[in-house]
Protein backbone atom coordinates (compact mmCIF):
# COMPACT_ATOMS: atom_id res chain seq x y z
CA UNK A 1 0.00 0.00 0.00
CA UNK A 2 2.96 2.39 0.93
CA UNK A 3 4.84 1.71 -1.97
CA UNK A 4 1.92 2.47 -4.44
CA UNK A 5 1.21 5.79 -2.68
CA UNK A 6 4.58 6.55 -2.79
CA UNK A 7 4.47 5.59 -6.68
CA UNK A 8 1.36 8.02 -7.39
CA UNK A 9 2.77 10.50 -5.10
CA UNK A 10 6.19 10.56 -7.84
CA UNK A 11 3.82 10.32 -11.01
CA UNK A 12 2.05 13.74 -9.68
CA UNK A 13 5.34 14.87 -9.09
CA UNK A 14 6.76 14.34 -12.34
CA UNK A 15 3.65 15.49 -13.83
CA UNK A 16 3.97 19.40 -11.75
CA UNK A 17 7.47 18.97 -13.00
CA UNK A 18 6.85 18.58 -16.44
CA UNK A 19 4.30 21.53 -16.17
CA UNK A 20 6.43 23.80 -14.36
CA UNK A 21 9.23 23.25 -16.87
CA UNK A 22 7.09 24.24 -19.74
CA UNK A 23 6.19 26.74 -18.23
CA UNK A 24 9.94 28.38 -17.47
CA UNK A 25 11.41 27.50 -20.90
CA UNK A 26 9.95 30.53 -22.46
CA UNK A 27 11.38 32.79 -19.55
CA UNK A 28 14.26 31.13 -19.62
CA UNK A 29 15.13 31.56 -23.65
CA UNK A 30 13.83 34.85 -23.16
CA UNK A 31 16.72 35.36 -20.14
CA UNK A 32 19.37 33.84 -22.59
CA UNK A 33 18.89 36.14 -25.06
CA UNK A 34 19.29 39.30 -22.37
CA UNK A 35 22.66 37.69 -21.73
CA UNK A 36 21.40 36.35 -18.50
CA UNK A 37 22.92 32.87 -17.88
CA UNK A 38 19.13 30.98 -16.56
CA UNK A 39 19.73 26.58 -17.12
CA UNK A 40 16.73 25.15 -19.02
CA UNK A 41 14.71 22.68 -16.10
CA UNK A 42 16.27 19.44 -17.66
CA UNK A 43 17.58 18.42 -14.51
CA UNK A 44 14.56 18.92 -12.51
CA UNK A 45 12.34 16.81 -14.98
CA UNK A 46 15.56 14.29 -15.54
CA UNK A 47 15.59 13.94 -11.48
CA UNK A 48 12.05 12.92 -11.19
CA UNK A 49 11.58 11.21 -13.98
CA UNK A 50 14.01 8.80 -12.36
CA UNK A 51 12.98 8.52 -9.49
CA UNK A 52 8.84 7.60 -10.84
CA UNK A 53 10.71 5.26 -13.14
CA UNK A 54 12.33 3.57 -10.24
CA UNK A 55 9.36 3.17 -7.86
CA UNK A 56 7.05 1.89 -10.78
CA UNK A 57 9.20 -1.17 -11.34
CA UNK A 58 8.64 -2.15 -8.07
């Protein structure tokens, strides 16, 4: 039971994630091209993504 919570717990997570990402790209292209040095969320999504992908194949 706790490790299926704990799997749709990640899933939401990675979904918000993937959201929130899409969300900052346009910001953050619009930063790069002020000269302002803003990293595109890869590593956020990447992170979670992992870490749903692990739990799942419980």
């Amino acid at each position: 039971m706790i490790a299926e919570t704990r799997t749709v717990g990640l899933l939401v997570a990675y979904q918000l994630v993937l959201y929130l990402a899409l969300l900052f790209v346009p910001i953050a292209l619009v930063g790069r091209r002020l000269g302002i040095p803003v990293g595109l969320p890869g590593r956020a999504v990447k992170t979670v993504g992992e870490a749903y992908d692990k739990a799942a194949a419980r």
